[in-house]
PDB file of N, CA and C in Angstrom:
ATOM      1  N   UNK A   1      19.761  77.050  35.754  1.00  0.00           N
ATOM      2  CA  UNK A   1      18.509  76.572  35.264  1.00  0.00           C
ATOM      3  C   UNK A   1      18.648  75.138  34.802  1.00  0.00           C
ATOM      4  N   UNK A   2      17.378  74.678  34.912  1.00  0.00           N
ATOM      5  CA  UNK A   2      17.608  73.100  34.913  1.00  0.00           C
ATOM      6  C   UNK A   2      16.692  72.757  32.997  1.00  0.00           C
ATOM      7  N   UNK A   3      17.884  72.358  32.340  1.00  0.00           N
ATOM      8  CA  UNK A   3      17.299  71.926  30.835  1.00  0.00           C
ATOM      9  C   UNK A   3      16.216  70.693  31.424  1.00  0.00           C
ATOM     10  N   UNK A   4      15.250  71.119  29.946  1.00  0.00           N
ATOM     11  CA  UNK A   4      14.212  70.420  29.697  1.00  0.00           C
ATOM     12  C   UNK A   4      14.218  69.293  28.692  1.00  0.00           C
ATOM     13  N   UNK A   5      13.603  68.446  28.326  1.00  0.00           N
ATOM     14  CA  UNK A   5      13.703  67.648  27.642  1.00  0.00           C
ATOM     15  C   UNK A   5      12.500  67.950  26.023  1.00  0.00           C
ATOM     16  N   UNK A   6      12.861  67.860  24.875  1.00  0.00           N
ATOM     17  CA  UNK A   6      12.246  68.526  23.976  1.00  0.00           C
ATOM     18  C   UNK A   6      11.106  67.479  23.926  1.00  0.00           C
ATOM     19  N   UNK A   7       9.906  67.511  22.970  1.00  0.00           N
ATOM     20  CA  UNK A   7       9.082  66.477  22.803  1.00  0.00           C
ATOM     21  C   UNK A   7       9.720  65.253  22.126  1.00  0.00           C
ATOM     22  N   UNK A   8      10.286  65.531  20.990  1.00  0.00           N
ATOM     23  CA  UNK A   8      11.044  64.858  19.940  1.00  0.00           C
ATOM     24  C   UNK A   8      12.053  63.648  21.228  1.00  0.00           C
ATOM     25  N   UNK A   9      12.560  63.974  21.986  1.00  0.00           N
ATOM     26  CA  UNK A   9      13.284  62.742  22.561  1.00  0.00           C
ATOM     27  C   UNK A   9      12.104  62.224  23.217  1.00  0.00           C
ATOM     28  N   UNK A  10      11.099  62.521  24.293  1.00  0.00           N
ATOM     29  CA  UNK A  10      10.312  61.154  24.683  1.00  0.00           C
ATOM     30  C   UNK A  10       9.421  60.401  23.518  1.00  0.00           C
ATOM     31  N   UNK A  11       9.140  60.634  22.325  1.00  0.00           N
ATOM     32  CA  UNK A  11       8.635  60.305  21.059  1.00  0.00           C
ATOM     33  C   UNK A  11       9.689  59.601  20.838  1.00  0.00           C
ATOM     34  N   UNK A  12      10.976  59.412  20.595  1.00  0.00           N
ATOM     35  CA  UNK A  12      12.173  58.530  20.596  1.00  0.00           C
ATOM     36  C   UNK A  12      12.257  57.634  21.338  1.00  0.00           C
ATOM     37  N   UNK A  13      11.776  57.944  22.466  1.00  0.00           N
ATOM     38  CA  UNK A  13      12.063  56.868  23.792  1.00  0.00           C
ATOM     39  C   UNK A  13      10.802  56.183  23.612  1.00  0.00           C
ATOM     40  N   UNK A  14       9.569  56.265  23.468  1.00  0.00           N
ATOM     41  CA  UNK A  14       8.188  55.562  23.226  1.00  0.00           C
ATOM     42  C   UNK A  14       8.476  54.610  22.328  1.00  0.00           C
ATOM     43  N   UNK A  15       9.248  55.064  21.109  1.00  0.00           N
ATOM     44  CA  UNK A  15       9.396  54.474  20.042  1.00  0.00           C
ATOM     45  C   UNK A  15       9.939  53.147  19.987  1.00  0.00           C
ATOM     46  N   UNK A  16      11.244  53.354  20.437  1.00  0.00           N
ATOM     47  CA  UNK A  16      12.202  52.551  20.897  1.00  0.00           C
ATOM     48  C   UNK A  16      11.667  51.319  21.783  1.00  0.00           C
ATOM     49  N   UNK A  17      10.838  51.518  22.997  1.00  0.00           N
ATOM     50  CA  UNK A  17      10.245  50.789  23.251  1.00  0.00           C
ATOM     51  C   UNK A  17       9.686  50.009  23.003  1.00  0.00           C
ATOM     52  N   UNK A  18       8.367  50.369  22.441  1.00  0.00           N
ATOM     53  CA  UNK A  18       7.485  49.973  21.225  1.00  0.00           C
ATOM     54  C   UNK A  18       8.320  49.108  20.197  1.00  0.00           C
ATOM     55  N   UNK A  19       9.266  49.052  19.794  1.00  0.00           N
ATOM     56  CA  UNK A  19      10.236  48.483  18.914  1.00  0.00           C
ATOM     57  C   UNK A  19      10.347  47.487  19.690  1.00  0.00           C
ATOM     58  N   UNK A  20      11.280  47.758  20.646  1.00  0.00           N
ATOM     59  CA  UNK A  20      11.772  46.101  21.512  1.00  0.00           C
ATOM     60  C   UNK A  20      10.804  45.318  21.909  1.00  0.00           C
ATOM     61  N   UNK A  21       9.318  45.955  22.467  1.00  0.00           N
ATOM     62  CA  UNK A  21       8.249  44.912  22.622  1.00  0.00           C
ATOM     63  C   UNK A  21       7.747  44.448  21.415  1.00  0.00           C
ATOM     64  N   UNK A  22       7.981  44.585  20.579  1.00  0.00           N
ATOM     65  CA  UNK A  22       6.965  44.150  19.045  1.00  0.00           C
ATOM     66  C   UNK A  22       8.141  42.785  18.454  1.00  0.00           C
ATOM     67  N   UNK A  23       9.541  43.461  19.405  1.00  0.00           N
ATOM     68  CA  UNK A  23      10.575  42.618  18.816  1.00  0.00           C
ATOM     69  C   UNK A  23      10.948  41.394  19.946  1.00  0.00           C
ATOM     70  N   UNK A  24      10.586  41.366  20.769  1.00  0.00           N
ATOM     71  CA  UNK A  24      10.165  40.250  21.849  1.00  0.00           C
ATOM     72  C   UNK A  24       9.472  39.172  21.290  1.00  0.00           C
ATOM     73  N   UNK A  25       8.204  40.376  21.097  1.00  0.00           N
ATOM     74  CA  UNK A  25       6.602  39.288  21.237  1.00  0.00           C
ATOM     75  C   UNK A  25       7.715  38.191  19.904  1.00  0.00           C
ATOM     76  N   UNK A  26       7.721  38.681  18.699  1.00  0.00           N
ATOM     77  CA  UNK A  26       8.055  37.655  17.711  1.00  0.00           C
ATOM     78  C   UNK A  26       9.146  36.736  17.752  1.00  0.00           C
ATOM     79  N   UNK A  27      10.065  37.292  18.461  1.00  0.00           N
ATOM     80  CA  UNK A  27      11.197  36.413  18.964  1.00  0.00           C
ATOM     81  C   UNK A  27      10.295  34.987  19.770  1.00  0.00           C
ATOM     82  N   UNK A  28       9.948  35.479  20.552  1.00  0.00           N
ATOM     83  CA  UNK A  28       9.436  34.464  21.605  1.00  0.00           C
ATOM     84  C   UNK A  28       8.340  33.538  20.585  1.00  0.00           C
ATOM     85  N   UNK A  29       7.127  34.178  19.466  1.00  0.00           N
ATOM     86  CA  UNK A  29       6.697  33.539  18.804  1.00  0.00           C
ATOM     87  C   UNK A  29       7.628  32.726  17.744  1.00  0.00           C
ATOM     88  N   UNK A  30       8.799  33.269  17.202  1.00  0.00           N
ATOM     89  CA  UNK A  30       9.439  32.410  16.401  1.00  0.00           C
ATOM     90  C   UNK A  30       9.922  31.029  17.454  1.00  0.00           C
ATOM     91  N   UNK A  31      10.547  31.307  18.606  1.00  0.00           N
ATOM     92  CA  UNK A  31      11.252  30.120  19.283  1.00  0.00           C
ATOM     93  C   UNK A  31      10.087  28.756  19.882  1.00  0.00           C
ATOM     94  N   UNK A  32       8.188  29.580  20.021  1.00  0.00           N
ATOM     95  CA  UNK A  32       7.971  28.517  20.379  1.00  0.00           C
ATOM     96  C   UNK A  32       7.603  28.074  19.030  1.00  0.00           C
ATOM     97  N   UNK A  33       7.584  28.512  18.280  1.00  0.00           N
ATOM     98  CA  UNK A  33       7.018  27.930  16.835  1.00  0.00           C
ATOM     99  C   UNK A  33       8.161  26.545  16.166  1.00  0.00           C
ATOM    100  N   UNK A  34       9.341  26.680  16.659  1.00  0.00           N
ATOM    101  CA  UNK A  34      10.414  26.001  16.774  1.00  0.00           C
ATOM    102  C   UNK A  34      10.554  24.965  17.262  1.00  0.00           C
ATOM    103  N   UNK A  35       9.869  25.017  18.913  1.00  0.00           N
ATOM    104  CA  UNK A  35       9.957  24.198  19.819  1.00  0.00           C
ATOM    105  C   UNK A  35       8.692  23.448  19.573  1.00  0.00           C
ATOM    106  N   UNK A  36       7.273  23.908  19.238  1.00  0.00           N
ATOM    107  CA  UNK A  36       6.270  23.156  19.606  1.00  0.00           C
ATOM    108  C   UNK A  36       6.903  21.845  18.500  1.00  0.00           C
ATOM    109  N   UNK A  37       5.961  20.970  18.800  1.00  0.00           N
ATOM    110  CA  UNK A  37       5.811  19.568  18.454  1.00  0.00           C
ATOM    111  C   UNK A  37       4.696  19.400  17.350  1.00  0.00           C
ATOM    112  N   UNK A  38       5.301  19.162  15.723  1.00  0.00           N
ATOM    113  CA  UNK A  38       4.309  18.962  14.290  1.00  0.00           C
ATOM    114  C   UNK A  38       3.245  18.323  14.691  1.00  0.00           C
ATOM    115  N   UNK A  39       3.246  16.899  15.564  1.00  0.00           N
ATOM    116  CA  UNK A  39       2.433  15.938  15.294  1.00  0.00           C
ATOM    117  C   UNK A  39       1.012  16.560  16.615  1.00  0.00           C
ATOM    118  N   UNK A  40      -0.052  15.996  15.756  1.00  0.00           N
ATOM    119  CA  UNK A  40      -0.958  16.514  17.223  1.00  0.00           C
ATOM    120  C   UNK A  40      -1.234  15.368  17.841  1.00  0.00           C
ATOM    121  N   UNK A  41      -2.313  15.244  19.152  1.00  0.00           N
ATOM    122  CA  UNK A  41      -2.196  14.029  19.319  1.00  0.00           C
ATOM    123  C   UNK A  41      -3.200  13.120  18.723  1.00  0.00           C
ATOM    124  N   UNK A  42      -3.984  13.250  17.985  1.00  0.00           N
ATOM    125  CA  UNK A  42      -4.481  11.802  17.186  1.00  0.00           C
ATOM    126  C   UNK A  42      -3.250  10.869  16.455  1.00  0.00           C
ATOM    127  N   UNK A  43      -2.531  12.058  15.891  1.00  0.00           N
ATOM    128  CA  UNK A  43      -1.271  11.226  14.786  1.00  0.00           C
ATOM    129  C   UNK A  43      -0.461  10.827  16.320  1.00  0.00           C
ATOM    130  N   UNK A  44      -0.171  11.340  17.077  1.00  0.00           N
ATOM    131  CA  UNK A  44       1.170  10.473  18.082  1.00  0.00           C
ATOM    132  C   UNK A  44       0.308   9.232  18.287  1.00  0.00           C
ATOM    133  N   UNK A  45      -1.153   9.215  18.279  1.00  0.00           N
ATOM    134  CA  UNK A  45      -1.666   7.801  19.091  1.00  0.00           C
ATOM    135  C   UNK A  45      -1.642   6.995  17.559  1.00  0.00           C
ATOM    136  N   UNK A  46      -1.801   7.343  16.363  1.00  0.00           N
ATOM    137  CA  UNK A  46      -1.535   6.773  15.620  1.00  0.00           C
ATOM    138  C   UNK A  46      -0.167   6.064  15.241  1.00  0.00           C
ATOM    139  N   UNK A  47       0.466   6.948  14.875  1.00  0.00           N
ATOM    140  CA  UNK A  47       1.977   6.321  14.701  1.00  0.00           C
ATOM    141  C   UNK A  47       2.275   5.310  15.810  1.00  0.00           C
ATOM    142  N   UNK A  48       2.630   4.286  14.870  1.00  0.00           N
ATOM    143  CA  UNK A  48       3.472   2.957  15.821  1.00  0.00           C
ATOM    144  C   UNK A  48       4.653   3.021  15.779  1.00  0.00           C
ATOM    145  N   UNK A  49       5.406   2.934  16.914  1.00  0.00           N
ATOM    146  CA  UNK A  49       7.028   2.841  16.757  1.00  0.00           C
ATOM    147  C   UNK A  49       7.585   1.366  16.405  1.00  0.00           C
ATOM    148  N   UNK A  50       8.645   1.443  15.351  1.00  0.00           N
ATOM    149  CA  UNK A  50       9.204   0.433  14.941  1.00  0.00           C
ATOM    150  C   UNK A  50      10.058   0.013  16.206  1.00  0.00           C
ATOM    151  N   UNK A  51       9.888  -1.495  16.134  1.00  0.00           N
ATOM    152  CA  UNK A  51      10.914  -2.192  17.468  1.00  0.00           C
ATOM    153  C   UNK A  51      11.760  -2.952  16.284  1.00  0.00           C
ATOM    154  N   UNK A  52      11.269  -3.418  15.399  1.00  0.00           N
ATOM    155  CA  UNK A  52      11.963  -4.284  14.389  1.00  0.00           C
ATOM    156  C   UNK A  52      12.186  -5.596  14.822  1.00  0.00           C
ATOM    157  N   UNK A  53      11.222  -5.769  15.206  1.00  0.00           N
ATOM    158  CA  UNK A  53      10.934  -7.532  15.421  1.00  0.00           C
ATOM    159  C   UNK A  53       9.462  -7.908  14.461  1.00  0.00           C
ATOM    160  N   UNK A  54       9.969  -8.855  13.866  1.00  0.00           N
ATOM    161  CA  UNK A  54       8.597  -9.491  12.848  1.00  0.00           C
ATOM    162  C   UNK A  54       7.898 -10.824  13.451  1.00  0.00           C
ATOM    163  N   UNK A  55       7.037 -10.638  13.256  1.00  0.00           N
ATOM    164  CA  UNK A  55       5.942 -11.843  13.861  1.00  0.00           C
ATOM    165  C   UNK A  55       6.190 -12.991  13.050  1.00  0.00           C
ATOM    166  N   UNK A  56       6.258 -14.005  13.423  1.00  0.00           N
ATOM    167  CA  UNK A  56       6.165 -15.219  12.989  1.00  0.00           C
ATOM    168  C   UNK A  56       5.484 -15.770  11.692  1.00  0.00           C
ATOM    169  N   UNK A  57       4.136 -15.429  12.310  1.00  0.00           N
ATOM    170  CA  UNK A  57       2.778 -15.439  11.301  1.00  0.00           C
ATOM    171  C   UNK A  57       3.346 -14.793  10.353  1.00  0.00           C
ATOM    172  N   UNK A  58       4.034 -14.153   9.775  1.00  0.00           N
ATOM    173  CA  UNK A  58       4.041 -13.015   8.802  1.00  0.00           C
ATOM    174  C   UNK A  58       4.798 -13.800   8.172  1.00  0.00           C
ATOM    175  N   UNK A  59       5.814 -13.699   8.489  1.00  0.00           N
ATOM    176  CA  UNK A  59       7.167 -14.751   7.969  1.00  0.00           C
ATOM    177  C   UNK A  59       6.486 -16.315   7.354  1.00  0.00           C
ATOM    178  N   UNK A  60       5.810 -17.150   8.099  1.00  0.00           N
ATOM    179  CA  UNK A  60       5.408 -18.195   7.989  1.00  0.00           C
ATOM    180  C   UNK A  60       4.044 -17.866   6.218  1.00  0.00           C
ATOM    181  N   UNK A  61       3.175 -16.944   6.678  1.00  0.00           N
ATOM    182  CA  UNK A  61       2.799 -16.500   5.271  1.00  0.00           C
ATOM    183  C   UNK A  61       3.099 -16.127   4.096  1.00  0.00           C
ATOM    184  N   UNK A  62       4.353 -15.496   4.367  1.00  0.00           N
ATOM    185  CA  UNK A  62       4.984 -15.380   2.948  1.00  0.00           C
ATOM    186  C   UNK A  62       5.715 -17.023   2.035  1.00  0.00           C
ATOM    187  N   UNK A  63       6.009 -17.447   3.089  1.00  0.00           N
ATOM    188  CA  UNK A  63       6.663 -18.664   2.792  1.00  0.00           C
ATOM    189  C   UNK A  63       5.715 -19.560   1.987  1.00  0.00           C
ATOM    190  N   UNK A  64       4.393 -19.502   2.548  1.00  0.00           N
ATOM    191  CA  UNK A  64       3.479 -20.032   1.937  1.00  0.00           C
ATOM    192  C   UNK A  64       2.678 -19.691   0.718  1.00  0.00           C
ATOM    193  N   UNK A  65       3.518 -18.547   0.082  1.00  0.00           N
ATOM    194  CA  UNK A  65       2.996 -18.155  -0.881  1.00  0.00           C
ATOM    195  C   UNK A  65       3.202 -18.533  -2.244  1.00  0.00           C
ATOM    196  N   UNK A  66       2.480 -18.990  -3.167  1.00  0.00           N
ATOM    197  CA  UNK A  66       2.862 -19.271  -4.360  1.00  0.00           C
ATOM    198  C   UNK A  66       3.110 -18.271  -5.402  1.00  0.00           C
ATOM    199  N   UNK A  67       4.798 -18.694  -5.882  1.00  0.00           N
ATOM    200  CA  UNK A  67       5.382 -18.024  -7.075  1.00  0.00           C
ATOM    201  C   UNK A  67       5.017 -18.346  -8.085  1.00  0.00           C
ATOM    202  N   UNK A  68       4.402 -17.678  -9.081  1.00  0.00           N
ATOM    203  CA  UNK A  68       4.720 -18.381 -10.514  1.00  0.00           C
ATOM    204  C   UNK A  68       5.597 -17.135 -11.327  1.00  0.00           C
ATOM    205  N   UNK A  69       6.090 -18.657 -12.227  1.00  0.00           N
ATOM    206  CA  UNK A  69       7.139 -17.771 -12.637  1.00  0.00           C
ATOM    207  C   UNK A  69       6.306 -17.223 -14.456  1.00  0.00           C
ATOM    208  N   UNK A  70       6.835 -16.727 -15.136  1.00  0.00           N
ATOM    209  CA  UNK A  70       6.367 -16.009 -16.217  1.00  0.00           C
ATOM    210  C   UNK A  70       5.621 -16.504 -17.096  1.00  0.00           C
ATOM    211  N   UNK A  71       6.228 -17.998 -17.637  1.00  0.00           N
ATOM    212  CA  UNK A  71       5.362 -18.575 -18.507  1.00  0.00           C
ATOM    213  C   UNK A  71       4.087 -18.837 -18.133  1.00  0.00           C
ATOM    214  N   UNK A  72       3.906 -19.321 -16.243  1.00  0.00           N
ATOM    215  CA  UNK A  72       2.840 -19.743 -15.884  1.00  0.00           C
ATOM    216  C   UNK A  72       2.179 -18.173 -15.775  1.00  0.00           C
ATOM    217  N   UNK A  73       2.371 -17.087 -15.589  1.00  0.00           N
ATOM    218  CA  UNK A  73       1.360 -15.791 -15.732  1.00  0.00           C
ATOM    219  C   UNK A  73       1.319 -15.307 -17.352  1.00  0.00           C
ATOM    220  N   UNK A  74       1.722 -16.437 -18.026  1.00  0.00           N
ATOM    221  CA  UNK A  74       1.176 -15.844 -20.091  1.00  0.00           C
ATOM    222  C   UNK A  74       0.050 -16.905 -19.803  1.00  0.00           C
ATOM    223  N   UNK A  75       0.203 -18.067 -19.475  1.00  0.00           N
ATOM    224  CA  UNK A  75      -1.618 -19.021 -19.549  1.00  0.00           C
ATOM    225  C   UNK A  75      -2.024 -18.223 -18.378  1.00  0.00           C
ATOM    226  N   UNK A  76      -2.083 -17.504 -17.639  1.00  0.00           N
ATOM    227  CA  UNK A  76      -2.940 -17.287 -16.851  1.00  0.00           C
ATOM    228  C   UNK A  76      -3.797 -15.832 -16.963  1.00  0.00           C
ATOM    229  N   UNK A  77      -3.363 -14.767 -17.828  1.00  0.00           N
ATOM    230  CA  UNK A  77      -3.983 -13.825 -18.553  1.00  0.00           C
ATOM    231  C   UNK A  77      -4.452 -14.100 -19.607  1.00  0.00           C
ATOM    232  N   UNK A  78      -5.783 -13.716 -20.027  1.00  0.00           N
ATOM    233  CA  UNK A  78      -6.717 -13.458 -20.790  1.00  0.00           C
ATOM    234  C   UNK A  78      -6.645 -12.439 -21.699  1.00  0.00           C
ATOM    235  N   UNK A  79      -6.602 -12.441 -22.837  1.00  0.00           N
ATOM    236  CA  UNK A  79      -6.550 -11.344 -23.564  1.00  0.00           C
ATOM    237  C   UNK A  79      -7.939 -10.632 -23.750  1.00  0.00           C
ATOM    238  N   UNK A  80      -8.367  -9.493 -23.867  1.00  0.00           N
ATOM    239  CA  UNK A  80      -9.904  -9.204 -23.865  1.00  0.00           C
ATOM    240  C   UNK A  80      -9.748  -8.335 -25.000  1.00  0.00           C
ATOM    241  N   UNK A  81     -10.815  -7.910 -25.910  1.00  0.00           N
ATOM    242  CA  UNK A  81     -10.688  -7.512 -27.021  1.00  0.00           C
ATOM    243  C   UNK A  81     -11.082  -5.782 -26.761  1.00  0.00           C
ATOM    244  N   UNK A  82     -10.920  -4.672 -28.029  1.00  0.00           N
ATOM    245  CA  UNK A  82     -10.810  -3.733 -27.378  1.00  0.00           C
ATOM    246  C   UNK A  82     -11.424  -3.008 -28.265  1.00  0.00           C
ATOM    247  N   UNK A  83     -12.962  -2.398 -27.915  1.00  0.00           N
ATOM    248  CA  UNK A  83     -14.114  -2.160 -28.363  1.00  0.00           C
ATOM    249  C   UNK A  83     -13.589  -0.949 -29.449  1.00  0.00           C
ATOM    250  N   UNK A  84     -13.943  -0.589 -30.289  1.00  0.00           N
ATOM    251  CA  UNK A  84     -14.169   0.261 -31.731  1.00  0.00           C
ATOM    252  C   UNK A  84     -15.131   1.300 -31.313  1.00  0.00           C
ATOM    253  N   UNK A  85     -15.281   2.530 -31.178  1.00  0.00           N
ATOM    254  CA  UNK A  85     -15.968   3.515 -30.965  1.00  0.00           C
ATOM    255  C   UNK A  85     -16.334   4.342 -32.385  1.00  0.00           C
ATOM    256  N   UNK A  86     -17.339   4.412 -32.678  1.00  0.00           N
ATOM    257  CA  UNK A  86     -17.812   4.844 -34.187  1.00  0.00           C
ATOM    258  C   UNK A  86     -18.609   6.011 -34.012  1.00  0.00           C
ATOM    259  N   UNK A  87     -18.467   6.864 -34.567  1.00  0.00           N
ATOM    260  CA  UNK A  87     -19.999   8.236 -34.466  1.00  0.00           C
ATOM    261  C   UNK A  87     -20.397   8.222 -35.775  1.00  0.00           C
ATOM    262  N   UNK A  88     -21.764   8.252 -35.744  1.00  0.00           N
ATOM    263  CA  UNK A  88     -22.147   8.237 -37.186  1.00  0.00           C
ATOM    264  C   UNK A  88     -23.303   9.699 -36.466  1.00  0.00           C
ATOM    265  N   UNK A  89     -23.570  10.017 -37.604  1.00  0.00           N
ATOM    266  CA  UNK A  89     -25.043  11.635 -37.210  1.00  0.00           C
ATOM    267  C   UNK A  89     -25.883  11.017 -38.297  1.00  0.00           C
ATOM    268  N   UNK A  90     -26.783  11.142 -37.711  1.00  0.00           N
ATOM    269  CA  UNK A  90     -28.014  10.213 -38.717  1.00  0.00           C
ATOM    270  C   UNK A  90     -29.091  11.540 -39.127  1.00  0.00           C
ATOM    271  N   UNK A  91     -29.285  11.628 -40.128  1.00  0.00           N
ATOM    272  CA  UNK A  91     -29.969  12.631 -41.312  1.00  0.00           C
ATOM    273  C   UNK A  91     -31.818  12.761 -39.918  1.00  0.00           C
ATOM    274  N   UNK A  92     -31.946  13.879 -40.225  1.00  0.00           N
ATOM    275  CA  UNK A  92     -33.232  14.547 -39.151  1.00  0.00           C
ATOM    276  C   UNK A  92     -33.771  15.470 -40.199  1.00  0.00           C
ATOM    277  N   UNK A  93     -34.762  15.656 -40.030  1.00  0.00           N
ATOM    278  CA  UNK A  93     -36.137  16.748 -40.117  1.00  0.00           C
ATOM    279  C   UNK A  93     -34.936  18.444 -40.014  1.00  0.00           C
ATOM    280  N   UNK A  94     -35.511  19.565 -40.889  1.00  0.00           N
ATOM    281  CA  UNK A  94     -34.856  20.243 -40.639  1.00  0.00           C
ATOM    282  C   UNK A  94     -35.023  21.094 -39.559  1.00  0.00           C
ATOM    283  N   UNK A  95     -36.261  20.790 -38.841  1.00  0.00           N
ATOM    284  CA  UNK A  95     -36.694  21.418 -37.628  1.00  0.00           C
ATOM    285  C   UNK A  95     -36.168  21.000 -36.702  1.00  0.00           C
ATOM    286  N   UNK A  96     -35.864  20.125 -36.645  1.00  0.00           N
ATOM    287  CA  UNK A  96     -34.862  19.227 -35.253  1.00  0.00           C
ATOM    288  C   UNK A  96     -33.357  19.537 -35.449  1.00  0.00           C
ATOM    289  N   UNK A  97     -32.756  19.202 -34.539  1.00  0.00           N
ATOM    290  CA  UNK A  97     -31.620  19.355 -34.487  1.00  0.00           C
ATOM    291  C   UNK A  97     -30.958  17.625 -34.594  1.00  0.00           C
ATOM    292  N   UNK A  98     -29.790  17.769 -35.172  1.00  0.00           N
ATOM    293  CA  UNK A  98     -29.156  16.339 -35.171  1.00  0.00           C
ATOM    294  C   UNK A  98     -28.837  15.288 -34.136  1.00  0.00           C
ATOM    295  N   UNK A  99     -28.819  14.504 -33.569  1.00  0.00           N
ATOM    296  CA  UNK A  99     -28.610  14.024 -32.714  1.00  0.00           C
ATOM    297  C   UNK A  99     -27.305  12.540 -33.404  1.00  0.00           C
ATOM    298  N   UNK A 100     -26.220  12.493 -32.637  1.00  0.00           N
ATOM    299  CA  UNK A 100     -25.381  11.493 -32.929  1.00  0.00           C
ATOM    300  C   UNK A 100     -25.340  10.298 -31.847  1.00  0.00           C
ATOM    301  N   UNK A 101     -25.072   9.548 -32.597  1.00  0.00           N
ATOM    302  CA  UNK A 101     -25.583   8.145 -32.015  1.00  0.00           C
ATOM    303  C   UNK A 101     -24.245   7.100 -31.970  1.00  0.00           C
ATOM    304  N   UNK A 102     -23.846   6.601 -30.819  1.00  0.00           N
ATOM    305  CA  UNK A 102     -22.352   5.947 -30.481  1.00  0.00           C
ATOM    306  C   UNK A 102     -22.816   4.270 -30.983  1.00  0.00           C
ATOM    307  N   UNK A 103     -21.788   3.843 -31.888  1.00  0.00           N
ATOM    308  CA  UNK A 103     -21.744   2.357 -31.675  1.00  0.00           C
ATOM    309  C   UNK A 103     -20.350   1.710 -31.176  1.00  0.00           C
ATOM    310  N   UNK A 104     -20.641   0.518 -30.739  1.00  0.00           N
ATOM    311  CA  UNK A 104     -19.243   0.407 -29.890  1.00  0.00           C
ATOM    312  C   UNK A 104     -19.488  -1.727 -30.960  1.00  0.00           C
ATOM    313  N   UNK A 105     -18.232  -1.815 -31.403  1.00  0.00           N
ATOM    314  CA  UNK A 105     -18.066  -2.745 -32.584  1.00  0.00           C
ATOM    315  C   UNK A 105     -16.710  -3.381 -31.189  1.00  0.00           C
ATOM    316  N   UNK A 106     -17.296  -4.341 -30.995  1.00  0.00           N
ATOM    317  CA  UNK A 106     -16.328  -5.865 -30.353  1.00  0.00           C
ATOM    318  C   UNK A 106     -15.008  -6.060 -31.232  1.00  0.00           C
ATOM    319  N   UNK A 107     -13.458  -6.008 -31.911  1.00  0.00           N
ATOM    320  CA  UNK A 107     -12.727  -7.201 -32.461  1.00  0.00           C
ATOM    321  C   UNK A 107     -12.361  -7.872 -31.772  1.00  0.00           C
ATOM    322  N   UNK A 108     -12.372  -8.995 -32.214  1.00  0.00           N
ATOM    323  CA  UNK A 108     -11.683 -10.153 -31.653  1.00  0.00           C
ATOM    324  C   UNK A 108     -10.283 -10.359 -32.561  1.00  0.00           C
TER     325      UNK A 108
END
């Protein structure tokens, strides 16, 4: 007589299957997730590649720029004065409610 196979082993064998395809699909999703490329293409057309050569103009502008050195940036700031913030609540009717009122006082 020729043995049969119980249910319990092709439920094993389905299984198993089912396992290695579920374990594919993510393999293959982890490796292209790996491989694809961060940038999309607006940013590749954006990004400029450095050659590391400087333009002339650039060079020639800085040169032309005026340094001053420290003493000349103490005459050249302004000191501005720095306003006083006051709350005072000014006396009301007892039917009203109080209302407070901001003054702002200049020192020089």
């Amino acid at each position: 007589m020729k043995a049969t196979r119980t249910l319990s082993s092709y439920i094993l064998l389905v299984g198993v299957m089912g396992l290695s395809i579920v374990g594919g699909i993510v393999a293959y999703q982890i490796y292209s997730a790996s491989v694809k490329s961060q940038t999309t293409t607006q940013q590749a057309k954006a990004i400029k590649s450095l050659d590391g050569a400087i333009n002339q103009t650039v060079i020639d502008n800085l040169e032309k720029r005026t340094v001053y050195s420290e003493a000349e940036m103490g005459l050249l700031l302004i000191t501005t004065p720095t306003p006083e913030i006051t709350e005072t609540i000014e006396p009301t009717a007892p039917e009203s409610t109080s209302s407070a009122t901001t003054q702002i006082q200049i020192s020089e």
